[in-house]
C-alpha atoms as a PDB file:
ATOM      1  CA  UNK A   1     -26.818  77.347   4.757  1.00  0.00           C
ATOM      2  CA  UNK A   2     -23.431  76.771   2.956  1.00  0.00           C
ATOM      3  CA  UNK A   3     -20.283  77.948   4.558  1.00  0.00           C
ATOM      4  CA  UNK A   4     -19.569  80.276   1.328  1.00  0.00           C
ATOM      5  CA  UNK A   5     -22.791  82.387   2.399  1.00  0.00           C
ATOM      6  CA  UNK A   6     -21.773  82.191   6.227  1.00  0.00           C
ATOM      7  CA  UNK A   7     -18.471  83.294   5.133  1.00  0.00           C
ATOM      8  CA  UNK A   8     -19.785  86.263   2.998  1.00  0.00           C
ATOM      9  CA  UNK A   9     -21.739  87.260   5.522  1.00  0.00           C
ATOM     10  CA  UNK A  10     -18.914  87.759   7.757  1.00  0.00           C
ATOM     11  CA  UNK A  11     -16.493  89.064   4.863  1.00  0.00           C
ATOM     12  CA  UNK A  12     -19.503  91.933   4.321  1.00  0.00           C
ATOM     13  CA  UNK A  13     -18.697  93.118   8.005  1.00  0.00           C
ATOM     14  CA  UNK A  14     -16.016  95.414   6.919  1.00  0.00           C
ATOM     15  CA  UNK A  15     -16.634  99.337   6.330  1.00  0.00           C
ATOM     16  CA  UNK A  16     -14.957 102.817   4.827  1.00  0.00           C
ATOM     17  CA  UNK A  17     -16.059 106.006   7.398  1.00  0.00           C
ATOM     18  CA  UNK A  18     -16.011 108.225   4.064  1.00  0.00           C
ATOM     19  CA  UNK A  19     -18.561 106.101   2.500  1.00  0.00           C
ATOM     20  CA  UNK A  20     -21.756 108.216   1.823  1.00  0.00           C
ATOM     21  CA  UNK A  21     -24.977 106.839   4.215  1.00  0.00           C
ATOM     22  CA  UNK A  22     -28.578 105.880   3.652  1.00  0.00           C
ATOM     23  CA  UNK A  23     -30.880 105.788   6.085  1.00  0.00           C
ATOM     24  CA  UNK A  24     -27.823 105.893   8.555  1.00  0.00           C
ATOM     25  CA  UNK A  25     -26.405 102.686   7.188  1.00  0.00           C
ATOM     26  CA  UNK A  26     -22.879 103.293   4.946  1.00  0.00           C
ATOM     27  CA  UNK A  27     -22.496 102.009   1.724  1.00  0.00           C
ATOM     28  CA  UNK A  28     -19.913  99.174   0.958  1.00  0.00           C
ATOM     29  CA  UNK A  29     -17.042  99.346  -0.864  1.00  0.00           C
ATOM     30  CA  UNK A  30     -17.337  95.291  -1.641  1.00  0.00           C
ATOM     31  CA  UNK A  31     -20.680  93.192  -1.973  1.00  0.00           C
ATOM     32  CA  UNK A  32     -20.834  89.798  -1.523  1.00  0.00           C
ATOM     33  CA  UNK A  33     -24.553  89.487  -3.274  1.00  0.00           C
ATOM     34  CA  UNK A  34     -24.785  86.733  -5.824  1.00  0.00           C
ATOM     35  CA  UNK A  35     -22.824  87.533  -9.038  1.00  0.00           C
ATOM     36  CA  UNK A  36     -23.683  85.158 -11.353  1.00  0.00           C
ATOM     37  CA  UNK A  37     -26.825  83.517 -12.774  1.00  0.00           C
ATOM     38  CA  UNK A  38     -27.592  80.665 -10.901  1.00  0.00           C
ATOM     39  CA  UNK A  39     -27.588  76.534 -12.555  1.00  0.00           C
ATOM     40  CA  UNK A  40     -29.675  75.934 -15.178  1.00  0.00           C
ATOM     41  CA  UNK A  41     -30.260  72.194 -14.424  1.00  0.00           C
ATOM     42  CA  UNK A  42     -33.132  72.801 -11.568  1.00  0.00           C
ATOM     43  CA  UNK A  43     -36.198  73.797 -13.912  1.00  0.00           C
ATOM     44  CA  UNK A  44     -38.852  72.981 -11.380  1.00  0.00           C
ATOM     45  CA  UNK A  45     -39.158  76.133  -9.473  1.00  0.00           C
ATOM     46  CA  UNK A  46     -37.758  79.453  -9.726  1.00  0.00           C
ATOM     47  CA  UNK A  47     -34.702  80.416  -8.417  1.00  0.00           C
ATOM     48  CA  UNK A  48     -35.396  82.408  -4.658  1.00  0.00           C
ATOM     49  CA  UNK A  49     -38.771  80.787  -4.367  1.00  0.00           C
ATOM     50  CA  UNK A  50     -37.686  77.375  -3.343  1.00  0.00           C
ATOM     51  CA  UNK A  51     -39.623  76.027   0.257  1.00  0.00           C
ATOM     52  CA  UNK A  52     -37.549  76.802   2.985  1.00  0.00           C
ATOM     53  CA  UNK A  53     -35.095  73.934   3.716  1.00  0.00           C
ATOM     54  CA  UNK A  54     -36.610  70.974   6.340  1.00  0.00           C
ATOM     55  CA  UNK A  55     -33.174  70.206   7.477  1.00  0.00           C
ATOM     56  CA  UNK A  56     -32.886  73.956   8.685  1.00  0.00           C
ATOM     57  CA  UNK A  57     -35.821  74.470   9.765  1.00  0.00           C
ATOM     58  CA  UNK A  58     -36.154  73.348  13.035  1.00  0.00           C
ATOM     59  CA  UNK A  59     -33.040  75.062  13.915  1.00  0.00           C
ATOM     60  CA  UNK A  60     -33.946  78.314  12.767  1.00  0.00           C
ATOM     61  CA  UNK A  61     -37.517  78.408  14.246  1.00  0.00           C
ATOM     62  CA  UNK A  62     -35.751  77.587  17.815  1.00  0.00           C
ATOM     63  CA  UNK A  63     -32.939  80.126  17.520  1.00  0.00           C
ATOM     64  CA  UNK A  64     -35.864  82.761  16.427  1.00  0.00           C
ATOM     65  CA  UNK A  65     -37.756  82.140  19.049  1.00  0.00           C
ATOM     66  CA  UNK A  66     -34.804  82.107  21.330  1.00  0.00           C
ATOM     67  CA  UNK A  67     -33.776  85.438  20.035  1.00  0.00           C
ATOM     68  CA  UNK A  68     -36.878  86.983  20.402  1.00  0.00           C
ATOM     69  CA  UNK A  69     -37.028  85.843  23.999  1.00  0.00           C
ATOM     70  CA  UNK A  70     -33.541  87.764  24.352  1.00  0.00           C
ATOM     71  CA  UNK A  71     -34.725  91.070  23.095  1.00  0.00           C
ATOM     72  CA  UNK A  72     -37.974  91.170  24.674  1.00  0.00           C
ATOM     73  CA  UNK A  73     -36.064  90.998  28.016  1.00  0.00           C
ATOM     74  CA  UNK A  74     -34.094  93.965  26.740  1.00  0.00           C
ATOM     75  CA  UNK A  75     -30.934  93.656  28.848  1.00  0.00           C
ATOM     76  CA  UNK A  76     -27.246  92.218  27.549  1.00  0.00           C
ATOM     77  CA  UNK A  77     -27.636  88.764  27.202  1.00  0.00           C
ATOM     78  CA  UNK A  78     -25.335  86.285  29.264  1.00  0.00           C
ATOM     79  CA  UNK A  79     -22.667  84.427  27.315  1.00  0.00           C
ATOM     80  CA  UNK A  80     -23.792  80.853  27.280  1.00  0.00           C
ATOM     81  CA  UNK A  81     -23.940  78.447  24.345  1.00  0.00           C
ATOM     82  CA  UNK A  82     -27.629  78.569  23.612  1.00  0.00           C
ATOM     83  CA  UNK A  83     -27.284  82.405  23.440  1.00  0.00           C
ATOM     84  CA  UNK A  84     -24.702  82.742  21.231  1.00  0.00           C
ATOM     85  CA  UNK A  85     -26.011  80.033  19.163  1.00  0.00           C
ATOM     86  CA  UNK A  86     -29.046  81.936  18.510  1.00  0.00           C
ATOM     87  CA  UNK A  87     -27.428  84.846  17.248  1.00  0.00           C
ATOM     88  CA  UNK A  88     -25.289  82.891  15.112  1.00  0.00           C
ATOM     89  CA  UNK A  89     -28.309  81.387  13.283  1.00  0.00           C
ATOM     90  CA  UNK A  90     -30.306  84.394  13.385  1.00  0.00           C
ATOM     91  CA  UNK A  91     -27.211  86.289  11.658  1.00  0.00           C
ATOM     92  CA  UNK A  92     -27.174  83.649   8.755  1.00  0.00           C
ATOM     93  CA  UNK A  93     -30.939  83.781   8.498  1.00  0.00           C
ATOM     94  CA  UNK A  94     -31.102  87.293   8.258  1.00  0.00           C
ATOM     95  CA  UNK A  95     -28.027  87.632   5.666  1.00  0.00           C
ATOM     96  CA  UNK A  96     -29.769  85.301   2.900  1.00  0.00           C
ATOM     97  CA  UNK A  97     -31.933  88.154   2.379  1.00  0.00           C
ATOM     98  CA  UNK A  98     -28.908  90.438   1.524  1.00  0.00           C
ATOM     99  CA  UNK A  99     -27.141  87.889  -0.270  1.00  0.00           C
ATOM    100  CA  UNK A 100     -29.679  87.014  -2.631  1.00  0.00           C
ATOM    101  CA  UNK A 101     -27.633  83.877  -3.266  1.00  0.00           C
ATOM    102  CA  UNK A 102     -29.289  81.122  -1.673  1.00  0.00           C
ATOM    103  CA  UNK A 103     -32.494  78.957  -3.754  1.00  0.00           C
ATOM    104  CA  UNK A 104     -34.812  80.208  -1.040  1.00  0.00           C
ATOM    105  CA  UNK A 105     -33.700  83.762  -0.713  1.00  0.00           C
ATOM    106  CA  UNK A 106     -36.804  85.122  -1.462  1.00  0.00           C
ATOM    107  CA  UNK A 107     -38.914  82.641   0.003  1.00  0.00           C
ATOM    108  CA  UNK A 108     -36.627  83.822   3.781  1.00  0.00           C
ATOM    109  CA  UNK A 109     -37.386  87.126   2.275  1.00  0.00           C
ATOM    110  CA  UNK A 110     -41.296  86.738   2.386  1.00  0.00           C
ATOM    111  CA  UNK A 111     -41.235  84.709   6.136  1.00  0.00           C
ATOM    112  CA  UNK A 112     -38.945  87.523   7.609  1.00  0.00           C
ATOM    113  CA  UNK A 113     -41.629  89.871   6.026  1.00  0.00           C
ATOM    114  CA  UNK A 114     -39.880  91.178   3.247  1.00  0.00           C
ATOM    115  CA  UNK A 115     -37.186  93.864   4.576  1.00  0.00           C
ATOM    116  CA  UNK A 116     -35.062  95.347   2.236  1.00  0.00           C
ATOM    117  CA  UNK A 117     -31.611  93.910   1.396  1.00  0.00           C
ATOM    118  CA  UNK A 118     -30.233  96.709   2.965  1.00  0.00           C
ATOM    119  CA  UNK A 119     -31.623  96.896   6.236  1.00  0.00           C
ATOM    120  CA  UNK A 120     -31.248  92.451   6.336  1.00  0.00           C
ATOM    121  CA  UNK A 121     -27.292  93.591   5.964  1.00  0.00           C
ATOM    122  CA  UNK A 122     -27.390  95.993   8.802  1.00  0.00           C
ATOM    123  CA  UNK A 123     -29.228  93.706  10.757  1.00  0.00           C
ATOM    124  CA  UNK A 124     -26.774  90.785  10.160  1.00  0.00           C
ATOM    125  CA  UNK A 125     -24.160  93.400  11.423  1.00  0.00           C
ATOM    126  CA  UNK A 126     -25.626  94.358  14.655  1.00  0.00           C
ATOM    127  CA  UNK A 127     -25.869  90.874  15.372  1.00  0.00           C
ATOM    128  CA  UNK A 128     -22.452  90.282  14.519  1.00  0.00           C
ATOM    129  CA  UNK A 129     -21.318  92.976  16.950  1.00  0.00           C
ATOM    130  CA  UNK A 130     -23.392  91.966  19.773  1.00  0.00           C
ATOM    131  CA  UNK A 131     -22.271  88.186  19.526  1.00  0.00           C
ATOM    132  CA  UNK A 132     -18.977  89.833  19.527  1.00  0.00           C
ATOM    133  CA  UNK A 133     -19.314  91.816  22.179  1.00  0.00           C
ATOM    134  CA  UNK A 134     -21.118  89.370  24.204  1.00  0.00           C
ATOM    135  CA  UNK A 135     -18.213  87.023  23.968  1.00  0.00           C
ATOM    136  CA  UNK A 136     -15.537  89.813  24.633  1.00  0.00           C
ATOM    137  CA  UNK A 137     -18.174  90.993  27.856  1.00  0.00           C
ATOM    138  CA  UNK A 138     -17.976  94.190  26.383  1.00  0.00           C
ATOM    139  CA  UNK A 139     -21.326  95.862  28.542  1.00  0.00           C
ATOM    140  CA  UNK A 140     -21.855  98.849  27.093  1.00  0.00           C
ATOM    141  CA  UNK A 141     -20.966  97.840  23.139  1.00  0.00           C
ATOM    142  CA  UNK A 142     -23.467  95.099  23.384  1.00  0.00           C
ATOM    143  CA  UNK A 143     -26.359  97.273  25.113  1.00  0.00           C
ATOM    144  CA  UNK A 144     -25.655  99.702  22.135  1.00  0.00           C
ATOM    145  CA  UNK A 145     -26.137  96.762  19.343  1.00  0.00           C
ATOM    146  CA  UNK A 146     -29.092  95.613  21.073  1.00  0.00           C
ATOM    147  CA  UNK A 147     -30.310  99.170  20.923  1.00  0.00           C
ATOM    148  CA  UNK A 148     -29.224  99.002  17.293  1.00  0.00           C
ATOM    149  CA  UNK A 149     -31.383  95.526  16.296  1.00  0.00           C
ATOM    150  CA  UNK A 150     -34.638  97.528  17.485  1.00  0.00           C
ATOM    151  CA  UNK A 151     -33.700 100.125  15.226  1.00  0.00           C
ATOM    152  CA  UNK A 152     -33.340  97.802  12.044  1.00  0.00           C
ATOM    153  CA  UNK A 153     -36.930  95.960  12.701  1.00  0.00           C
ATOM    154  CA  UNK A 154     -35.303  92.881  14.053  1.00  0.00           C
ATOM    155  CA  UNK A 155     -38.057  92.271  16.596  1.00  0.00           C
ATOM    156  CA  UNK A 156     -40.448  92.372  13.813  1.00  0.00           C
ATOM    157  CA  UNK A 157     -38.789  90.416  11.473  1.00  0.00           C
ATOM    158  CA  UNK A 158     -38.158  87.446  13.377  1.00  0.00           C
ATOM    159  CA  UNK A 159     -42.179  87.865  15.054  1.00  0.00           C
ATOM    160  CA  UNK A 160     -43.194  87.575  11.438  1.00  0.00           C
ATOM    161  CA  UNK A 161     -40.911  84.481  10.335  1.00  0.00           C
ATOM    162  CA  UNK A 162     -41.904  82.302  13.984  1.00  0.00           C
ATOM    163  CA  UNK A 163     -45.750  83.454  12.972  1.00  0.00           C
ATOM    164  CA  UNK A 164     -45.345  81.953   9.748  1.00  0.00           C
ATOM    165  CA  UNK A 165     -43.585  79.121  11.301  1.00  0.00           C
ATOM    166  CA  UNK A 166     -45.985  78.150  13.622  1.00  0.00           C
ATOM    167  CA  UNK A 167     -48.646  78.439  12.086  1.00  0.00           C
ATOM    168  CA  UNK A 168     -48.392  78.813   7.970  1.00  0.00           C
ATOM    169  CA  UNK A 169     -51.546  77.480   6.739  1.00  0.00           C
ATOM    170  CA  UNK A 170     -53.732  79.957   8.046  1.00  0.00           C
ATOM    171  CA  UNK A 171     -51.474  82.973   8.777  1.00  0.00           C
ATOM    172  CA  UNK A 172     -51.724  85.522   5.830  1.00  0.00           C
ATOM    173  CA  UNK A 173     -48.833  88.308   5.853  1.00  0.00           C
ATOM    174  CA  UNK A 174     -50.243  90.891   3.669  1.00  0.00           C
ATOM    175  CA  UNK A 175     -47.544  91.140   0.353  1.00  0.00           C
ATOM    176  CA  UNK A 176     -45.814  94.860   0.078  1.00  0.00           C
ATOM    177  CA  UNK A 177     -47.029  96.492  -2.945  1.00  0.00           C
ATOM    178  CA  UNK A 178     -44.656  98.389  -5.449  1.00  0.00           C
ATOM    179  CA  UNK A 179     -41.413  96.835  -6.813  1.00  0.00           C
ATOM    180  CA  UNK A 180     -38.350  96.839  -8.953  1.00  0.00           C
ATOM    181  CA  UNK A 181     -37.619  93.459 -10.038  1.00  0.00           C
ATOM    182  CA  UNK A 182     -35.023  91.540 -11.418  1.00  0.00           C
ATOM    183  CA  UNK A 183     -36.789  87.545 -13.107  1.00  0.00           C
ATOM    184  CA  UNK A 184     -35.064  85.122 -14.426  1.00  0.00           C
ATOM    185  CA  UNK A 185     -35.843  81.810 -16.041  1.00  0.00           C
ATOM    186  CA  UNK A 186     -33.230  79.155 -17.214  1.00  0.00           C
ATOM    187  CA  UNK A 187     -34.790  78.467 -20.249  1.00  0.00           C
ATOM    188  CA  UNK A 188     -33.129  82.297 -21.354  1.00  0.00           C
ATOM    189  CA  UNK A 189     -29.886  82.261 -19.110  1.00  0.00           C
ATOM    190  CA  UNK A 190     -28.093  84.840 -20.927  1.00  0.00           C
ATOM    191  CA  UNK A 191     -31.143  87.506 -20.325  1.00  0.00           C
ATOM    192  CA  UNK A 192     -33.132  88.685 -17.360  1.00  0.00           C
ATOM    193  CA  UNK A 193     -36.623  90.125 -16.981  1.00  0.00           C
ATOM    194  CA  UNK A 194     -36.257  93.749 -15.373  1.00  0.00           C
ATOM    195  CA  UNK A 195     -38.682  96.220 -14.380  1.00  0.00           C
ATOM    196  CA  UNK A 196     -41.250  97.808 -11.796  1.00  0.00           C
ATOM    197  CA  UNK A 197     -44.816  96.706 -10.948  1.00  0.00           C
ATOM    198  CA  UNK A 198     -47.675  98.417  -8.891  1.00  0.00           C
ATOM    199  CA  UNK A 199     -48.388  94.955  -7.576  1.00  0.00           C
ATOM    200  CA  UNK A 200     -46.017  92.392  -5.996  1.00  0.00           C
ATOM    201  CA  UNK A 201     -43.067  90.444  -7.148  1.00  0.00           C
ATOM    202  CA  UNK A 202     -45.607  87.197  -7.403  1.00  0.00           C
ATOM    203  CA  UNK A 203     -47.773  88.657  -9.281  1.00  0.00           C
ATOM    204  CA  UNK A 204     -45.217  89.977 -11.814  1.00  0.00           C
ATOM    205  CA  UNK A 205     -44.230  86.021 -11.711  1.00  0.00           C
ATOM    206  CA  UNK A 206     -47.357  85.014 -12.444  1.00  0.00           C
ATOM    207  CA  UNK A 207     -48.035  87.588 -15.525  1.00  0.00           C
ATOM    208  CA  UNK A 208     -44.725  86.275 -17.002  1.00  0.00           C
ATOM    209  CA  UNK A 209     -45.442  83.058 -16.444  1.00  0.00           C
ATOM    210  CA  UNK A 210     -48.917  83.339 -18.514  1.00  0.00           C
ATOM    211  CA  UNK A 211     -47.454  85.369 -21.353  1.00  0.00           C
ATOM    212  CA  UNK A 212     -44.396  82.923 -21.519  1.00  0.00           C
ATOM    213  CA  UNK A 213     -45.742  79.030 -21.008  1.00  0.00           C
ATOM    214  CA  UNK A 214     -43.220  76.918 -22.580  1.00  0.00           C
ATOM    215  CA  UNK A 215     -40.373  78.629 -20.491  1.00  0.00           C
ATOM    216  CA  UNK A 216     -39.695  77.020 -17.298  1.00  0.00           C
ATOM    217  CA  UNK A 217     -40.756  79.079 -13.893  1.00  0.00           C
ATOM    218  CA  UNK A 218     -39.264  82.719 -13.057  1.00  0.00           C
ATOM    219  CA  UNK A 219     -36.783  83.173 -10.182  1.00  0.00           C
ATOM    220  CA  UNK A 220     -35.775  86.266  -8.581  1.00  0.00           C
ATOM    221  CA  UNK A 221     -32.453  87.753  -8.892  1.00  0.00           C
ATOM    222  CA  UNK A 222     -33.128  90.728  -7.032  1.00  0.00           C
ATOM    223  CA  UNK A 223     -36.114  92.957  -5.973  1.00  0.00           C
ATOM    224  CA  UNK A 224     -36.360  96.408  -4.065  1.00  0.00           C
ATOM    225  CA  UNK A 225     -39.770  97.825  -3.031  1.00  0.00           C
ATOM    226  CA  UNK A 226     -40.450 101.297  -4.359  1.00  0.00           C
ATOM    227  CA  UNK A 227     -41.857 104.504  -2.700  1.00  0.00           C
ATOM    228  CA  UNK A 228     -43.250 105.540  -6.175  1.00  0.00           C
ATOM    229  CA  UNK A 229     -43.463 102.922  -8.692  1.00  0.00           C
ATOM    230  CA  UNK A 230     -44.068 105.538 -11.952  1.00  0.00           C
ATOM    231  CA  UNK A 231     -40.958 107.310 -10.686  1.00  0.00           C
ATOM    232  CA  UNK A 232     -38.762 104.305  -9.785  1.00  0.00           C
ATOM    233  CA  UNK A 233     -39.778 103.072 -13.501  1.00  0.00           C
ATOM    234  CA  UNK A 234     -38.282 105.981 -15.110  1.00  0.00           C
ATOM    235  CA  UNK A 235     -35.208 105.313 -13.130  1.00  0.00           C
ATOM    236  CA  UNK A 236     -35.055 101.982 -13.666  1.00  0.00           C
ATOM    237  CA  UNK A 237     -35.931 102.570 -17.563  1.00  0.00           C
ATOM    238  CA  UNK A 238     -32.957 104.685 -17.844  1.00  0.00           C
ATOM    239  CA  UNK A 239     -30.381 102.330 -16.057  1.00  0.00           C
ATOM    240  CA  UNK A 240     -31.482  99.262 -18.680  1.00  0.00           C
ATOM    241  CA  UNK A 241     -31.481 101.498 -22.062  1.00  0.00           C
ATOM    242  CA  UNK A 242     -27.466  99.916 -23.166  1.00  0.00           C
ATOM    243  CA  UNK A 243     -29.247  96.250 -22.418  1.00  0.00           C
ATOM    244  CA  UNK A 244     -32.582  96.042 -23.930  1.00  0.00           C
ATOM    245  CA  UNK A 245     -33.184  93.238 -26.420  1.00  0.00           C
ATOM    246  CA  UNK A 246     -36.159  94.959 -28.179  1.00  0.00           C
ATOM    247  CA  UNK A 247     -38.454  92.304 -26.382  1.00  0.00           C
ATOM    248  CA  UNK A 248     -41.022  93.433 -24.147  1.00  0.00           C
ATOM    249  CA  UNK A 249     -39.021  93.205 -20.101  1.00  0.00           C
ATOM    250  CA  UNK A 250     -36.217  91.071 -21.549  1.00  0.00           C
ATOM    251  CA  UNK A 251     -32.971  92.552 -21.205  1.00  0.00           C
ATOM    252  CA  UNK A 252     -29.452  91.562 -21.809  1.00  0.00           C
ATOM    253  CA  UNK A 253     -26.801  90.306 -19.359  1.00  0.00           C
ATOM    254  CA  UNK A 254     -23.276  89.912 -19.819  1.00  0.00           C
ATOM    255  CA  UNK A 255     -21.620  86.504 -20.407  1.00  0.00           C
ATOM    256  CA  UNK A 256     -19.402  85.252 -18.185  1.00  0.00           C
ATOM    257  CA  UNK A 257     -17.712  81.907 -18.077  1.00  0.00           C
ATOM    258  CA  UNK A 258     -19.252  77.839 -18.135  1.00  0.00           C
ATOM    259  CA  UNK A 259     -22.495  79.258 -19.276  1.00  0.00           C
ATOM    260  CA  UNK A 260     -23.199  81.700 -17.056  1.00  0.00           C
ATOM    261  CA  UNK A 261     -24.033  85.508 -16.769  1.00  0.00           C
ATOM    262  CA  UNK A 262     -23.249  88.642 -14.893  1.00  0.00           C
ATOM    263  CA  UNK A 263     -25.840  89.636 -12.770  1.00  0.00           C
ATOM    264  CA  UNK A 264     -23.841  91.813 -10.480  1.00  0.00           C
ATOM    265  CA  UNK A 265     -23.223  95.189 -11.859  1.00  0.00           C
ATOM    266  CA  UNK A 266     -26.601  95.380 -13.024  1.00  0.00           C
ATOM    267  CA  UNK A 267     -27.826  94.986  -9.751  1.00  0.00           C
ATOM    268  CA  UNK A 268     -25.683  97.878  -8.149  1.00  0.00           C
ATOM    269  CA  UNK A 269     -26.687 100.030 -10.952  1.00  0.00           C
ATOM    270  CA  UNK A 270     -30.444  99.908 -10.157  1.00  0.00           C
ATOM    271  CA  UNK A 271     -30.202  99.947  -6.363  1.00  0.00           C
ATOM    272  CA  UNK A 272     -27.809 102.784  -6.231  1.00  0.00           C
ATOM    273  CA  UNK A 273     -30.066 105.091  -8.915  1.00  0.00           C
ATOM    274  CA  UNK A 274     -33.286 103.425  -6.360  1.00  0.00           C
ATOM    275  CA  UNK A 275     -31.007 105.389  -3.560  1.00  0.00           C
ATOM    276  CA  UNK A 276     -30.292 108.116  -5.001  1.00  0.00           C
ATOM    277  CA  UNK A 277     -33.480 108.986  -5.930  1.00  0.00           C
ATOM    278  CA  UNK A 278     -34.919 107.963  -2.264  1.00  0.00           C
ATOM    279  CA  UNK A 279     -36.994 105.488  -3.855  1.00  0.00           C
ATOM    280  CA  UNK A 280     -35.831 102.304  -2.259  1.00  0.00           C
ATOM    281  CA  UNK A 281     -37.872 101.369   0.870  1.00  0.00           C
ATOM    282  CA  UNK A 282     -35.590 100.336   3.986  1.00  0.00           C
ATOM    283  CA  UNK A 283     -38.631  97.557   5.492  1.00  0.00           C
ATOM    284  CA  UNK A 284     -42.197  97.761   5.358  1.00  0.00           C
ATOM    285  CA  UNK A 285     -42.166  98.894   8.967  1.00  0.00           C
ATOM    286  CA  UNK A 286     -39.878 102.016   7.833  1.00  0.00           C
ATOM    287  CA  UNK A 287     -42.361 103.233   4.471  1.00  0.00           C
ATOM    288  CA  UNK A 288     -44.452 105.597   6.382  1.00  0.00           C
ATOM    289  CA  UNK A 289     -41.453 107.020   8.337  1.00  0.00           C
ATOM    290  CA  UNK A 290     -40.078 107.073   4.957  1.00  0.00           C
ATOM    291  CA  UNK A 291     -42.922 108.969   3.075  1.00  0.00           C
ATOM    292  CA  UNK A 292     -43.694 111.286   6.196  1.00  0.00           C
ATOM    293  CA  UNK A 293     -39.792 112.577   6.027  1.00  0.00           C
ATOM    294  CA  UNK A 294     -39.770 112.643   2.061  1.00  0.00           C
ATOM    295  CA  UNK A 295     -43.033 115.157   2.647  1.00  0.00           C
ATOM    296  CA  UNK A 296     -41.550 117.075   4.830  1.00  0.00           C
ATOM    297  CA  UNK A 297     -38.608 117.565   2.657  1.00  0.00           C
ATOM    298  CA  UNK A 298     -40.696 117.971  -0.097  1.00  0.00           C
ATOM    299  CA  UNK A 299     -42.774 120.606   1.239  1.00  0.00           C
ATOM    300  CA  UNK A 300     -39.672 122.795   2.918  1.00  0.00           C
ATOM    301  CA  UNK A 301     -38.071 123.565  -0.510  1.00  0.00           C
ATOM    302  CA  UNK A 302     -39.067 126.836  -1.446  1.00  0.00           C
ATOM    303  CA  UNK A 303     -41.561 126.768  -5.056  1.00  0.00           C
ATOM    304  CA  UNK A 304     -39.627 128.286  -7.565  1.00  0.00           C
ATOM    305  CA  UNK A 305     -40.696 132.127  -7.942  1.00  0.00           C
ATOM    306  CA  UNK A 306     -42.713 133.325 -10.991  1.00  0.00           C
END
């Protein structure tokens, strides 16, 4: 990991009280997700779905594993170096899938077992503030982060990723169904492939792919998984009207400068219409909570008298 992405991770740590909330979590003045379109010169595989680095690897799976063994014990952790190390790494892991900005985003995405980059910044928080507090011996502030990485799905992302990890020929984690997307190839830099799909992101990928052979591979800029993919399409539909090209998913991005695009503001658009609309799905492990409440709510609003 580069020390731009550690250092937007930490830069992201800063909040506004008066910010409206989802899911409890505020929304931020400032993101530090990937802005631009990535290099053109790597046209082997897309951008996000690169392997998982070998020189990291090792590190991460310990520091996983070593976190895991922290929360399962479920008391503050002691301030040593191996501790603190762990939460470090774990932090920086967990951020790529917020940042979007790395060539295996989506690739940490998948082994962490696809959370949302939403929840991935919330978690990256927590375990900012329980490193923090754990270093300042700060008792109580540290039990209440712990509390807090239990309530983002940390446990289960990181028993997903060491899974994977230890064993990824034959482990099978079952792909969430029901995405926006945001594909890109480098062979069209200056456009972007945007939509929803009932199926996964790969599969999207792979229909693209087919229907375009000469272009090199699709990356992923961005993807949220959808409640209600026919509703999240009309949302989505309506945020990309001022950029589409006329050609099937292809849509228009704004140039920037030394070849590249904007890929930013786009983004924010789509997510914050997804949020609005209570369409964007915190982590697989939240959808049912999710679609249980949005029932609920659904069926308390009085029908509209005849």
């Amino acid at each position: 990991m580069s020390i731009e992405s550690i250092q937007a991770i930490q830069s992201a740590d800063g909040h506004n009280d008066d910010l409206p909330t989802f899911h409890g979590m505020r929304f931020f003045q400032k993101s530090f997700k990937r802005a631009f379109t990535p290099p053109v010169d790597n046209r082997n595989v897309g951008f996000g779905l690169f392997p998982a680095s070998r020189d990291v690897g090792p590190l991460r799976a310990s520091a996983v594993s070593h976190m895991l063994e922290l929360l399962d014990r479920n008391e503050v952790p002691a301030k040593t170096a191996d501790n603190l190390m762990a939460m470090a790494v774990v932090r920086q892991l967990v951020g790529e899938v917020f940042l979007e900005g790395s060539f295996d985003w989506f690739t940490t995405s998948y082994h962490l077992g696809q959370p949302s980059g939403r929840l991935a910044l919330q978690a990256s928080r927590s375990l900012a503030a329980l490193r923090e507090h754990v270093v300042s011996g700060s008792h109580e502030q540290a039990a209440r982060a712990m509390a807090d990485l239990a309530r983002w799905a940390v446990p289960e992302m990181l028993d997903t990723y060491l899974l994977l990890d230890q064993d990824p020929e034959t482990v099978e984690i079952e792909d969430a169904v029901g995405w926006a997307y945001m594909l890109w190839t480098p062979d069209r830099p200056g456009l972007a492939a945007i939509g929803v799909t009932n199926d996964t992101v790969m599969d999207e990928i792979e229909n693209l792919q087919a229907d375009y052979r000469s272009l090199a591979p699709f990356g992923v800029l961005s993807a949220w998984q959808v409640v209600d993919p026919d509703l999240a399409a009309s949302i989505v539909e309506n945020e990309l009207i001022f950029a589409y090209t006329g050609e099937d998913v292809f849509h228009d991005l704004p140039p920037h400068e030394n070849g590249k695009f904007e890929i930013l503001s786009l983004k924010e658009r789509i997510e914050t219409s997804l949020v609005s609309a209570n369409q964007l799905v915190l982590s697989p492990w939240h959808l049912e909570e999710q679609i249980a409440t949005e029932q609920a709510a659904e069926d308390a609003t009085p029908s509209p008298s005849m």
